[in-house]
PDB file of N, CA and C in Angstrom:
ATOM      1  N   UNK A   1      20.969  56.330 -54.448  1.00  0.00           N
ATOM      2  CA  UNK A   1      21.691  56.107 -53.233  1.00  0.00           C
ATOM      3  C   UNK A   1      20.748  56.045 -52.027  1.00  0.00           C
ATOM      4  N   UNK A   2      19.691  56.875 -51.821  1.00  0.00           N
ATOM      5  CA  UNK A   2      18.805  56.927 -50.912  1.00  0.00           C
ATOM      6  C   UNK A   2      18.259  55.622 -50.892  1.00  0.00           C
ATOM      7  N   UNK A   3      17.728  55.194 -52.030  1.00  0.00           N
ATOM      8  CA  UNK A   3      17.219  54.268 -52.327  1.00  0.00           C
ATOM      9  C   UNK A   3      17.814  52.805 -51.587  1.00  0.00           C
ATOM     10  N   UNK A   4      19.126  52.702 -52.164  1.00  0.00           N
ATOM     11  CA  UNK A   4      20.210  51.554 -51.573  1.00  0.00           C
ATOM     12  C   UNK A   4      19.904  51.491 -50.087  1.00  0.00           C
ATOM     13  N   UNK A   5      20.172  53.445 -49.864  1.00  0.00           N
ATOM     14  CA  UNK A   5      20.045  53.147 -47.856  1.00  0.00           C
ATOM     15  C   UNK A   5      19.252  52.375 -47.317  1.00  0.00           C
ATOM     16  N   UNK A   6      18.165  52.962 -47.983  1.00  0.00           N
ATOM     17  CA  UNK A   6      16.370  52.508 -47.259  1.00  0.00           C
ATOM     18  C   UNK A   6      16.408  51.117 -47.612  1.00  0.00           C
ATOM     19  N   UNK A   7      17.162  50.320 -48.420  1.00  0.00           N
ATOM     20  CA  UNK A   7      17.079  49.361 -48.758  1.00  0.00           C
ATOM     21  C   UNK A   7      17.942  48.269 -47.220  1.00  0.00           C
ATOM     22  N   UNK A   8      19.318  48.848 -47.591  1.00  0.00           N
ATOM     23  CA  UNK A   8      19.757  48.276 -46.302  1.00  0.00           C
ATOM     24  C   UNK A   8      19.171  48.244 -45.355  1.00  0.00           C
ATOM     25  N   UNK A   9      18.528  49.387 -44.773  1.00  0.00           N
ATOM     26  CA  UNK A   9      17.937  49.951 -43.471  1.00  0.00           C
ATOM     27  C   UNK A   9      17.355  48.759 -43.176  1.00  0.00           C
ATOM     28  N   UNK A  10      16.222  48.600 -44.087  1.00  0.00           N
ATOM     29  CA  UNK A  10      14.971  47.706 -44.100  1.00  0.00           C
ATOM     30  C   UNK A  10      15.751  46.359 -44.024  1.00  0.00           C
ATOM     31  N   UNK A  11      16.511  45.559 -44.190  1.00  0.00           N
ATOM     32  CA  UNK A  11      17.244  44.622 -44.229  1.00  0.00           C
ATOM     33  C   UNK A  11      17.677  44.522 -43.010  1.00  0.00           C
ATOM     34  N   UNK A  12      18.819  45.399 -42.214  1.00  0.00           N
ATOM     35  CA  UNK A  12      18.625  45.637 -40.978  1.00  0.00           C
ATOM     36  C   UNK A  12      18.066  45.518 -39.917  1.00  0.00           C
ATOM     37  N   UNK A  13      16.588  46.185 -40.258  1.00  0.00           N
ATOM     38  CA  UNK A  13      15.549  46.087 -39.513  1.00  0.00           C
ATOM     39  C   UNK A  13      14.792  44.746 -39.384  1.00  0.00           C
ATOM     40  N   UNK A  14      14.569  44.017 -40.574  1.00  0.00           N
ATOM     41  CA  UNK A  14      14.442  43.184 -40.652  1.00  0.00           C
ATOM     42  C   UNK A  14      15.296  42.000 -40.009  1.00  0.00           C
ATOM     43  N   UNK A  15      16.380  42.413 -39.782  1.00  0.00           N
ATOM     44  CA  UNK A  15      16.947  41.160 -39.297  1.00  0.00           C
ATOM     45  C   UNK A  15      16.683  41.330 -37.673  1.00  0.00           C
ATOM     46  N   UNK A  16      17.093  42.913 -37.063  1.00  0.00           N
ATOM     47  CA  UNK A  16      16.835  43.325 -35.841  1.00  0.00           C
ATOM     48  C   UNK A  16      15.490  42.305 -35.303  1.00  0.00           C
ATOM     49  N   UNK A  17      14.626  42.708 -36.292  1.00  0.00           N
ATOM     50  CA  UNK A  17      13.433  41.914 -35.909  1.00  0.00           C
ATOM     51  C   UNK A  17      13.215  40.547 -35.269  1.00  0.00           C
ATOM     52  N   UNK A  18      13.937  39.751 -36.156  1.00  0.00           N
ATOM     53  CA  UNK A  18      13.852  38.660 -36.836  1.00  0.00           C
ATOM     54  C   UNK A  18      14.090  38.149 -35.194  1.00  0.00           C
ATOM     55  N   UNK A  19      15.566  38.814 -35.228  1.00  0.00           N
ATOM     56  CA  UNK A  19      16.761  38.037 -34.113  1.00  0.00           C
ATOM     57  C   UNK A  19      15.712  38.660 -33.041  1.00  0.00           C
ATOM     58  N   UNK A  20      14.633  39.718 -32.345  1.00  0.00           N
ATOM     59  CA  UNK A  20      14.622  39.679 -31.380  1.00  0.00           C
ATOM     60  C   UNK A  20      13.072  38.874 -30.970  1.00  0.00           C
ATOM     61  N   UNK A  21      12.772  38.718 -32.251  1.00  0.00           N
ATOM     62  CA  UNK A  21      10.945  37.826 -32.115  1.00  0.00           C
ATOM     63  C   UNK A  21      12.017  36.449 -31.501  1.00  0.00           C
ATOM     64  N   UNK A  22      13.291  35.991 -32.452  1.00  0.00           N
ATOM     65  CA  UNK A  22      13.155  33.952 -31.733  1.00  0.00           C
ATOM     66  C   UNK A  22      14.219  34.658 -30.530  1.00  0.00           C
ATOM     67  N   UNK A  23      14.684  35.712 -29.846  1.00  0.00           N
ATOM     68  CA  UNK A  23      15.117  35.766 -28.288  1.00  0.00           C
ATOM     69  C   UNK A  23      13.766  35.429 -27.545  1.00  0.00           C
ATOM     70  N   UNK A  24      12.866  36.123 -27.904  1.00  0.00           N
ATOM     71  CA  UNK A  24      11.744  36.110 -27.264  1.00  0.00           C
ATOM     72  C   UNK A  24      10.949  34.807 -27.253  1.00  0.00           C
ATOM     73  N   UNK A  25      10.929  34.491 -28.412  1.00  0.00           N
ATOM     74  CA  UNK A  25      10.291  33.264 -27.885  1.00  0.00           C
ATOM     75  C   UNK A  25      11.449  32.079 -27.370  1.00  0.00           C
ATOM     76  N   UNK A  26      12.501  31.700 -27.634  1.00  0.00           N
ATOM     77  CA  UNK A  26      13.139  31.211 -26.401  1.00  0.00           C
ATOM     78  C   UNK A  26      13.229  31.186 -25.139  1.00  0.00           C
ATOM     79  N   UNK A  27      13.125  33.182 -24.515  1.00  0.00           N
ATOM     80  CA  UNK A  27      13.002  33.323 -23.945  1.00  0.00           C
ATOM     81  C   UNK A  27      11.573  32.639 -22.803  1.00  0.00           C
ATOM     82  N   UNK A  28      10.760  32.525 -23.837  1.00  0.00           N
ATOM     83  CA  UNK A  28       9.017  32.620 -23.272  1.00  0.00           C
ATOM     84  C   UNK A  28       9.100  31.159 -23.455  1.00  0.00           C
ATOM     85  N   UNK A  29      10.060  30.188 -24.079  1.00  0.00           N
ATOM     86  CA  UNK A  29       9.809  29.199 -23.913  1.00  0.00           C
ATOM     87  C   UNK A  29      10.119  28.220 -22.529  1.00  0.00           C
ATOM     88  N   UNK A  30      11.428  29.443 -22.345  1.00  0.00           N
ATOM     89  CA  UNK A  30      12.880  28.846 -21.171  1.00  0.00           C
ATOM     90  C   UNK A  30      11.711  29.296 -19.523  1.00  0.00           C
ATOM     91  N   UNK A  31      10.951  30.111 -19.493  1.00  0.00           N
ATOM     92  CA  UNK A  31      10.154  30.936 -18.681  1.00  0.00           C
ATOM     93  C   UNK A  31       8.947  29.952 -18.622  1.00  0.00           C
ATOM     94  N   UNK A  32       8.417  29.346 -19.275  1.00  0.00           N
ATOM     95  CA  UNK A  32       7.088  28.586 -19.238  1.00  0.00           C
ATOM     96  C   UNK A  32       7.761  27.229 -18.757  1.00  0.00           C
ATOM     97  N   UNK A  33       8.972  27.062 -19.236  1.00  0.00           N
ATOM     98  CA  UNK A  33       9.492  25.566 -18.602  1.00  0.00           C
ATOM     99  C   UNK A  33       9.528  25.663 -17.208  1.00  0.00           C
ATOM    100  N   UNK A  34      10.600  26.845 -16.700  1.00  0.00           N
ATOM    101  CA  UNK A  34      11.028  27.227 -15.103  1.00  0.00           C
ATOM    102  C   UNK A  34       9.646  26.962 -14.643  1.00  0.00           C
ATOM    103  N   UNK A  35       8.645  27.908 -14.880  1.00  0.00           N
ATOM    104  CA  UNK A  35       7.207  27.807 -14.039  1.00  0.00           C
ATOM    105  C   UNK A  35       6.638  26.732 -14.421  1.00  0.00           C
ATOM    106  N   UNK A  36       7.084  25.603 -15.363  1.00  0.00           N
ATOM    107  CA  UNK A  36       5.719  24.723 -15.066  1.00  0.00           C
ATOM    108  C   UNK A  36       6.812  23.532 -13.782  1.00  0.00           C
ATOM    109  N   UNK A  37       8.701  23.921 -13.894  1.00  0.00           N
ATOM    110  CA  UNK A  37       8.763  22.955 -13.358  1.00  0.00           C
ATOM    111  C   UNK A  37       8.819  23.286 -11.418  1.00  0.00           C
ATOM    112  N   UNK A  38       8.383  24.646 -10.999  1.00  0.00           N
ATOM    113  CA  UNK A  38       8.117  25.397  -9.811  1.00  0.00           C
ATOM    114  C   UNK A  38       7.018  25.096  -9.477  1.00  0.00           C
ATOM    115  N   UNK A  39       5.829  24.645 -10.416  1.00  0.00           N
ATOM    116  CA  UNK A  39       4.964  24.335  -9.986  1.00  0.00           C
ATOM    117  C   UNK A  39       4.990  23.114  -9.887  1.00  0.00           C
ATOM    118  N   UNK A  40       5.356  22.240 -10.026  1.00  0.00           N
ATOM    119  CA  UNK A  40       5.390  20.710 -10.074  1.00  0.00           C
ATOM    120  C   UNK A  40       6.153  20.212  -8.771  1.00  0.00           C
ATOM    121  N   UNK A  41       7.241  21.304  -8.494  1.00  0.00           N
ATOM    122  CA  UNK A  41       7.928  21.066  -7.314  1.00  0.00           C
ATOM    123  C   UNK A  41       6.828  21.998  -6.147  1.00  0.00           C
ATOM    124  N   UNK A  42       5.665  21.934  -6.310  1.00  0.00           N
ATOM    125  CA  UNK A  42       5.314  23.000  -4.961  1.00  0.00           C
ATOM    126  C   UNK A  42       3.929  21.765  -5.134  1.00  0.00           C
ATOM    127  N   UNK A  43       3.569  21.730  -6.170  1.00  0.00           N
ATOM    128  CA  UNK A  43       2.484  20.501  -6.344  1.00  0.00           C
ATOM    129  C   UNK A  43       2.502  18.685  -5.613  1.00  0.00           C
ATOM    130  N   UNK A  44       3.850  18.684  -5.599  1.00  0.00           N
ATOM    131  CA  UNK A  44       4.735  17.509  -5.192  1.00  0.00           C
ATOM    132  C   UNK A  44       4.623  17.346  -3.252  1.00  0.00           C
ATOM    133  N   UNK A  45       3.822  18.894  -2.997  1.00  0.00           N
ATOM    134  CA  UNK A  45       4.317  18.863  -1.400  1.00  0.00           C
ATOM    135  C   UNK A  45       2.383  18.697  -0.898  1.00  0.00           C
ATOM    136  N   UNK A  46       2.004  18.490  -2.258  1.00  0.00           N
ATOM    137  CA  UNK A  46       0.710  17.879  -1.577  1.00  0.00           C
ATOM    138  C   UNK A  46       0.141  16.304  -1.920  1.00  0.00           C
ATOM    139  N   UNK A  47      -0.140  15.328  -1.174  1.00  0.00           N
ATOM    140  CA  UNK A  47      -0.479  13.995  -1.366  1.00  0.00           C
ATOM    141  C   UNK A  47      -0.804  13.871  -2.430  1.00  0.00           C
ATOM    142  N   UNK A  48      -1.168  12.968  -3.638  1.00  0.00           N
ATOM    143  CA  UNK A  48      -1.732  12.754  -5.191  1.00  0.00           C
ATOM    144  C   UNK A  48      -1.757  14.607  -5.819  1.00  0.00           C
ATOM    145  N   UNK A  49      -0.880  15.442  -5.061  1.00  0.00           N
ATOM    146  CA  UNK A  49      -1.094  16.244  -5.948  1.00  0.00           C
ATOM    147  C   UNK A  49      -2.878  17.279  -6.122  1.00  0.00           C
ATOM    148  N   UNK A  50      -3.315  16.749  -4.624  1.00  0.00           N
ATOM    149  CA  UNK A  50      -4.386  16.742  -4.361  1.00  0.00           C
ATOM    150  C   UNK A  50      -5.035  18.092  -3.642  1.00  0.00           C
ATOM    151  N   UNK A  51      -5.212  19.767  -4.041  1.00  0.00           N
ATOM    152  CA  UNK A  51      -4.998  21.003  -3.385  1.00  0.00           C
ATOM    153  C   UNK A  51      -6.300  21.030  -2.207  1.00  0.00           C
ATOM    154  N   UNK A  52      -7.436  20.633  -3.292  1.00  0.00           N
ATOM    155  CA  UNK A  52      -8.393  20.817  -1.743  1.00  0.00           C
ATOM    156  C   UNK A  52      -8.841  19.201  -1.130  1.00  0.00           C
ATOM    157  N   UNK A  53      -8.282  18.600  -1.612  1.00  0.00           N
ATOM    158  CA  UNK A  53      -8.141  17.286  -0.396  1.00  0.00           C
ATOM    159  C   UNK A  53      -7.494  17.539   0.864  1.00  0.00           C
ATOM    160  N   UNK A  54      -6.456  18.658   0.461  1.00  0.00           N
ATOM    161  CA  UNK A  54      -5.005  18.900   1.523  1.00  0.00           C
ATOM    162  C   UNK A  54      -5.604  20.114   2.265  1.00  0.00           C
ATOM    163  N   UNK A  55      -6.692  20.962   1.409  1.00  0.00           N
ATOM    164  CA  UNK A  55      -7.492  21.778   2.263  1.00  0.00           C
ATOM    165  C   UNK A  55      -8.664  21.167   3.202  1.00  0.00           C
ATOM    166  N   UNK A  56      -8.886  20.488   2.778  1.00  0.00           N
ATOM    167  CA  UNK A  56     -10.339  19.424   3.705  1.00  0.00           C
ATOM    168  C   UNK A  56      -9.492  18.673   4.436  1.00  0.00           C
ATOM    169  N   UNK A  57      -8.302  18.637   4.570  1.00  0.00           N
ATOM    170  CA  UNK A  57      -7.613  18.024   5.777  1.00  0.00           C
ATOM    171  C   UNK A  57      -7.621  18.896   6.837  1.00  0.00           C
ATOM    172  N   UNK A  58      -6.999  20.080   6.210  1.00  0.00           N
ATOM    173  CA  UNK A  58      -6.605  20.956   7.947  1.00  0.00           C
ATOM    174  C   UNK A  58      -8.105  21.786   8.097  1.00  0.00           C
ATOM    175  N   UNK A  59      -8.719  21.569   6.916  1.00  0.00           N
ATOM    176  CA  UNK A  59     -10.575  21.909   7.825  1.00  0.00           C
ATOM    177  C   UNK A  59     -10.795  20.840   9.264  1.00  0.00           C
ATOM    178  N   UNK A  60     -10.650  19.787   8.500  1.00  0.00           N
ATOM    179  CA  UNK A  60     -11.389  18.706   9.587  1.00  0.00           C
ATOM    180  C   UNK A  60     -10.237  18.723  10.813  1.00  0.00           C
ATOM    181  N   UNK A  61      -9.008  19.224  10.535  1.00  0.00           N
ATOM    182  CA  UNK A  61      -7.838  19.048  11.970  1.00  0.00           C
ATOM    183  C   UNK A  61      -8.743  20.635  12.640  1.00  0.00           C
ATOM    184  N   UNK A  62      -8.537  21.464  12.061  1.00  0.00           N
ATOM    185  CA  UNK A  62      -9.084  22.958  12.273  1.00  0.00           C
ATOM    186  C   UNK A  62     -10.756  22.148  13.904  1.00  0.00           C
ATOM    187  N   UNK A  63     -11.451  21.787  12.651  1.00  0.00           N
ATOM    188  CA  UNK A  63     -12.753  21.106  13.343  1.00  0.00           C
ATOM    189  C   UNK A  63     -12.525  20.281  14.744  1.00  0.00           C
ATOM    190  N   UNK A  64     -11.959  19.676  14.362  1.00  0.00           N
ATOM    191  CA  UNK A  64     -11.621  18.148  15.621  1.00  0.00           C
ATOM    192  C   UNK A  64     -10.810  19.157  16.839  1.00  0.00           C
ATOM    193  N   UNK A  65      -9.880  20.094  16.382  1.00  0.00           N
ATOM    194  CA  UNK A  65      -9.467  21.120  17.384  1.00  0.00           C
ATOM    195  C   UNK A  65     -10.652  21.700  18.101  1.00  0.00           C
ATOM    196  N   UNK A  66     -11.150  22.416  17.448  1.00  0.00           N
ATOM    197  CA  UNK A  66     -12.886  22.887  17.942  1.00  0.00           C
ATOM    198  C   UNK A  66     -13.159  21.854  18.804  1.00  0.00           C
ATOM    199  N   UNK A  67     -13.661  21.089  18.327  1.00  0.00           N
ATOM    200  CA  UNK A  67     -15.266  19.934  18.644  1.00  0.00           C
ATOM    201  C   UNK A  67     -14.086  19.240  20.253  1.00  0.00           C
ATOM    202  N   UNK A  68     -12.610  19.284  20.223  1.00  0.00           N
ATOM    203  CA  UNK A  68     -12.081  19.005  21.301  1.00  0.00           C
ATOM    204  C   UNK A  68     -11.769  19.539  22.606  1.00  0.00           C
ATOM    205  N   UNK A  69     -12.018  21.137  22.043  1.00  0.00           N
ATOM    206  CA  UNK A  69     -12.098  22.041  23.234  1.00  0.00           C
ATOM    207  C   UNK A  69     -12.783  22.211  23.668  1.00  0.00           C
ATOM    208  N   UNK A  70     -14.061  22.148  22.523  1.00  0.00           N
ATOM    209  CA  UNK A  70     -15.355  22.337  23.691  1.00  0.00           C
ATOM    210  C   UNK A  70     -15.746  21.314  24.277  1.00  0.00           C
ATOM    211  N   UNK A  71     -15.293  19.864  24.339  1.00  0.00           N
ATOM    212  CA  UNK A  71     -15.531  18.890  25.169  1.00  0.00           C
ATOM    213  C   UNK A  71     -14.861  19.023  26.400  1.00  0.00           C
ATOM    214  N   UNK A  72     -13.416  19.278  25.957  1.00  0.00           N
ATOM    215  CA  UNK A  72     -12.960  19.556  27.483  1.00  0.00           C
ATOM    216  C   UNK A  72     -13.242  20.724  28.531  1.00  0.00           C
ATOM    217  N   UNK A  73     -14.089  21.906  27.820  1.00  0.00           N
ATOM    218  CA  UNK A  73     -14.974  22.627  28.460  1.00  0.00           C
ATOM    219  C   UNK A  73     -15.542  22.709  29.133  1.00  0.00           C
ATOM    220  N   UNK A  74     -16.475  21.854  28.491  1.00  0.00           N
ATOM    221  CA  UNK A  74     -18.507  21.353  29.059  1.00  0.00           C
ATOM    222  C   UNK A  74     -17.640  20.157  29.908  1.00  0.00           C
ATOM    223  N   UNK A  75     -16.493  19.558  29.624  1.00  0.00           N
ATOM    224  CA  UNK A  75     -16.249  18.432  31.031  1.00  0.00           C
ATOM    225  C   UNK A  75     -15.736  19.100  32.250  1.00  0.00           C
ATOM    226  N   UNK A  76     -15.255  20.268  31.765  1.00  0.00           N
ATOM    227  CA  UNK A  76     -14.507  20.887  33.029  1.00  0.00           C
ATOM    228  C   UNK A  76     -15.715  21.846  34.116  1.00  0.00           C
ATOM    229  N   UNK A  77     -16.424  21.997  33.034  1.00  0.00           N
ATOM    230  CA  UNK A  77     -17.491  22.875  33.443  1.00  0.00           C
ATOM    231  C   UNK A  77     -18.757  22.130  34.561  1.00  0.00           C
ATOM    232  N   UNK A  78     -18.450  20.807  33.686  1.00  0.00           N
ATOM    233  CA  UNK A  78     -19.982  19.740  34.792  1.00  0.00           C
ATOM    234  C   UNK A  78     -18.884  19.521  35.654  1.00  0.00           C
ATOM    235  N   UNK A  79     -17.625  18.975  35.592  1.00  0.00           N
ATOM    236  CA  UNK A  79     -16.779  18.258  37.117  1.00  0.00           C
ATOM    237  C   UNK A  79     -16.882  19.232  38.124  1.00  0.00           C
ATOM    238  N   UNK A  80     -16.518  20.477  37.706  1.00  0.00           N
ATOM    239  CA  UNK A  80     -16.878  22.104  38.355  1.00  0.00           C
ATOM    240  C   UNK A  80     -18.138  22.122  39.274  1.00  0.00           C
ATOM    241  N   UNK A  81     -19.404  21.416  38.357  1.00  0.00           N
ATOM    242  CA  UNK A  81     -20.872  21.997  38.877  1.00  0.00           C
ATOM    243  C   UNK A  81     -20.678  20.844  40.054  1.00  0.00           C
ATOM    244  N   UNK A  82     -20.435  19.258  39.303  1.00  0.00           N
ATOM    245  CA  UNK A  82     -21.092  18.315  40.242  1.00  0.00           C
ATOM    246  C   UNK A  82     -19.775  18.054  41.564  1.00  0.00           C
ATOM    247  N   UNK A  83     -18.697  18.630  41.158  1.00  0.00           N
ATOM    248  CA  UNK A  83     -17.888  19.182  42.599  1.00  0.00           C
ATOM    249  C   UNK A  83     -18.503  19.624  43.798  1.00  0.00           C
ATOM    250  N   UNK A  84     -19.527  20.586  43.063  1.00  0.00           N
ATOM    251  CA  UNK A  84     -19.407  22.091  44.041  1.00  0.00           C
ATOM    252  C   UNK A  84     -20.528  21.317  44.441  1.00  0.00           C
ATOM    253  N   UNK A  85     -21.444  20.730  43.977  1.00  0.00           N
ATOM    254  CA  UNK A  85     -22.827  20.026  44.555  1.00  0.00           C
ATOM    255  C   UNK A  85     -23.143  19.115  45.592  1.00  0.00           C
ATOM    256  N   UNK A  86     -21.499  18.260  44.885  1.00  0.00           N
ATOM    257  CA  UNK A  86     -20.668  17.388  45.952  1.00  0.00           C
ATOM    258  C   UNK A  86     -20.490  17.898  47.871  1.00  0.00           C
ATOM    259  N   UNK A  87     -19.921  19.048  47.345  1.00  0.00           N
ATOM    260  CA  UNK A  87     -19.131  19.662  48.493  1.00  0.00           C
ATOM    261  C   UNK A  87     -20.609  20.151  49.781  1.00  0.00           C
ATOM    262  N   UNK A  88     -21.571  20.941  48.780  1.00  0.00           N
ATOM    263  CA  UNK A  88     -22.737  20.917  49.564  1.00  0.00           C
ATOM    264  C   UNK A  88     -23.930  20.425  49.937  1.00  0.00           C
ATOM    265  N   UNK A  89     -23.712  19.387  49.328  1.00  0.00           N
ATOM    266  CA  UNK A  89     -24.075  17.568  49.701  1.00  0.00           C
ATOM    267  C   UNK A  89     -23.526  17.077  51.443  1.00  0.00           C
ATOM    268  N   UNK A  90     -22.508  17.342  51.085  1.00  0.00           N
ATOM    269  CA  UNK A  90     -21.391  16.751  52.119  1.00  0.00           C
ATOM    270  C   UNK A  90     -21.952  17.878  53.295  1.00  0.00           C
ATOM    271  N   UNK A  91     -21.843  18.768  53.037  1.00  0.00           N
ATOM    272  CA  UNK A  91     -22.100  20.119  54.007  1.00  0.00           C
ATOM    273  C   UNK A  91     -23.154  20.232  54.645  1.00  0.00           C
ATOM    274  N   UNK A  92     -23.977  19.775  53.851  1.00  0.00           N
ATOM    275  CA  UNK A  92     -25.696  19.940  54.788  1.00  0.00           C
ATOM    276  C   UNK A  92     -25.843  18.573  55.065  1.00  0.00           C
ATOM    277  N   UNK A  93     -24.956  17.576  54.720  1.00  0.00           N
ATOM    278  CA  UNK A  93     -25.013  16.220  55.580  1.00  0.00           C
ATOM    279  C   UNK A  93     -24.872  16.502  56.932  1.00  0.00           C
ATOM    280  N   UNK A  94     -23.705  17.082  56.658  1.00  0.00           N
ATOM    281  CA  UNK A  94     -22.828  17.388  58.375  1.00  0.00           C
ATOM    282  C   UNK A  94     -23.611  18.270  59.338  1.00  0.00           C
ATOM    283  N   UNK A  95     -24.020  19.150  58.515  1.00  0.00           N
ATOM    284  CA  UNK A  95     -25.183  20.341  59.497  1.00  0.00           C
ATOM    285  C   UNK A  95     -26.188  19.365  59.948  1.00  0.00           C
ATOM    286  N   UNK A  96     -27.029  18.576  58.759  1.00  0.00           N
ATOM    287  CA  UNK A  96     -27.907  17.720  59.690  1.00  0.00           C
ATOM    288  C   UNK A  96     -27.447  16.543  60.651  1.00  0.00           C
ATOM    289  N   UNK A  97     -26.356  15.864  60.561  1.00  0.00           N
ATOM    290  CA  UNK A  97     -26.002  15.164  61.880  1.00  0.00           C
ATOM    291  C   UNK A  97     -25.745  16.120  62.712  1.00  0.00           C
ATOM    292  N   UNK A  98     -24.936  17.234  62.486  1.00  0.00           N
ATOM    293  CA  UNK A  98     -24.654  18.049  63.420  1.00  0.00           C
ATOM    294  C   UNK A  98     -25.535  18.507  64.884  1.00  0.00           C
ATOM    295  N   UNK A  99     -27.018  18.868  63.730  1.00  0.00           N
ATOM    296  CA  UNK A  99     -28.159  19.123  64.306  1.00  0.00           C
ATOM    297  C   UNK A  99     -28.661  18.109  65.050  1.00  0.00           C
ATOM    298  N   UNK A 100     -28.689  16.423  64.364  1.00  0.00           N
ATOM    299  CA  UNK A 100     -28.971  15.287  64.905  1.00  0.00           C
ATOM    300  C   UNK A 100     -28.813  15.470  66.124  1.00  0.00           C
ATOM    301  N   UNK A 101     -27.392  14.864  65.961  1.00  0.00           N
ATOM    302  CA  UNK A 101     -26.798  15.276  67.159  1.00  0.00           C
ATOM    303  C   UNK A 101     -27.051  16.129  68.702  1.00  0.00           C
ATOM    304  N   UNK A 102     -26.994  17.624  68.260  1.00  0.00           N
ATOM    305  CA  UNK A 102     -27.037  18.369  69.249  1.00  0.00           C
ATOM    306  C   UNK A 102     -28.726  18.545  69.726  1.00  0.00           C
ATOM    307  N   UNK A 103     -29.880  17.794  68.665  1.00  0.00           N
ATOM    308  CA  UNK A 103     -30.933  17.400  69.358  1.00  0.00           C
ATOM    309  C   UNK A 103     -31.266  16.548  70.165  1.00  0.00           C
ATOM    310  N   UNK A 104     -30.460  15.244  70.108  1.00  0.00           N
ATOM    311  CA  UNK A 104     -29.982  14.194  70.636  1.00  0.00           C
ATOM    312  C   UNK A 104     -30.216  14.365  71.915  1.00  0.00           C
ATOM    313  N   UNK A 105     -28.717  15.409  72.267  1.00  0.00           N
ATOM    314  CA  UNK A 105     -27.893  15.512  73.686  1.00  0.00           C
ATOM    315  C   UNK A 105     -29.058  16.205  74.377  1.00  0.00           C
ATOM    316  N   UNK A 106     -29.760  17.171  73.629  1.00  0.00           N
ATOM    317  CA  UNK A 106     -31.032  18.327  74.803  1.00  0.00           C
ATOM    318  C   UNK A 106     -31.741  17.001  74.654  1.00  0.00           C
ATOM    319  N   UNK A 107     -32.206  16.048  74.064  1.00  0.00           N
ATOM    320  CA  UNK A 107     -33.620  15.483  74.667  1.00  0.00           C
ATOM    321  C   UNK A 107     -32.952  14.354  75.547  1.00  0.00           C
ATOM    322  N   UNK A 108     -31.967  13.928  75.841  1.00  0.00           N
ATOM    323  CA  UNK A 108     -31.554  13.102  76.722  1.00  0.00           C
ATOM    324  C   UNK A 108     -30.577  13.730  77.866  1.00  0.00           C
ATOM    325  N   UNK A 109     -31.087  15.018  78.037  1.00  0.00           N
ATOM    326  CA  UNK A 109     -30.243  15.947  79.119  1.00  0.00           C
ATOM    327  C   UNK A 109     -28.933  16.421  79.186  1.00  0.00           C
ATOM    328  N   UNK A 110     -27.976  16.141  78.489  1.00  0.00           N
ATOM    329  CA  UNK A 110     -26.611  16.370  78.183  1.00  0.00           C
ATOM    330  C   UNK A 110     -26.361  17.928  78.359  1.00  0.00           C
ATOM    331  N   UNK A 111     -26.913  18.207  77.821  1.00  0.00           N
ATOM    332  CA  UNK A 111     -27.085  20.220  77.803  1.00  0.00           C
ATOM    333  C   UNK A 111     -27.698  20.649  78.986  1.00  0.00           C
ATOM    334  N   UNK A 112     -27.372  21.465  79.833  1.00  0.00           N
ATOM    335  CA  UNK A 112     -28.049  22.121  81.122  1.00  0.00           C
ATOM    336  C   UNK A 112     -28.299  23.184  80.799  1.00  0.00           C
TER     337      UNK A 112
END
């Protein structure tokens, strides 16, 4: 009788087995499908499917951002210098007519 049990048991077990190895691999089959088709839909959101082409894009946007600020920098920075150079250009023009001028009036008597 023991014998019979252990016999069933093992039969049992065996089937327990059986049925939970092909859940599993169904399972692992239904799981490898989902992720290959998650990746295909996330792969799809880059041009040819292309990861560091799509990274060497926003390098070079990243770059051209750079290389654009500092132009408008160094332009803001010289209009700044040759402004201000401008302004005291203009300024010591005026002081020297100014001076012209008021040398002018003393050597032709104007000033008492």
């Amino acid at each position: 009788m023991i014998e019979q049990n252990r016999s069933a048991h093992d039969g049992v077990a065996a089937e327990i087995k059986a049925f939970v190895h092909d859940e599993l691999a169904e399972h692992e089959a239904r799981e490898a499908k989902f992720i290959a088709e998650q990746i295909d839909k996330v792969m799809a959101a880059f041009p040819n499917k292309d990861l560091e082409g799509h990274c060497d894009f926003h390098q070079a946007k990243i770059d051209a951002a750079k290389a654009e600020e500092k132009f408008w920098s160094e332009l803001k920075l010289d209009l700044a210098k040759k402004g201000l150079w401008g302004i005291i250009t203009v300024l010591a023009g005026m002081i020297v007519l100014g001076f012209g001028a008021w040398v002018s009036t003393i050597s032709h008597g104007a000033v008492k």
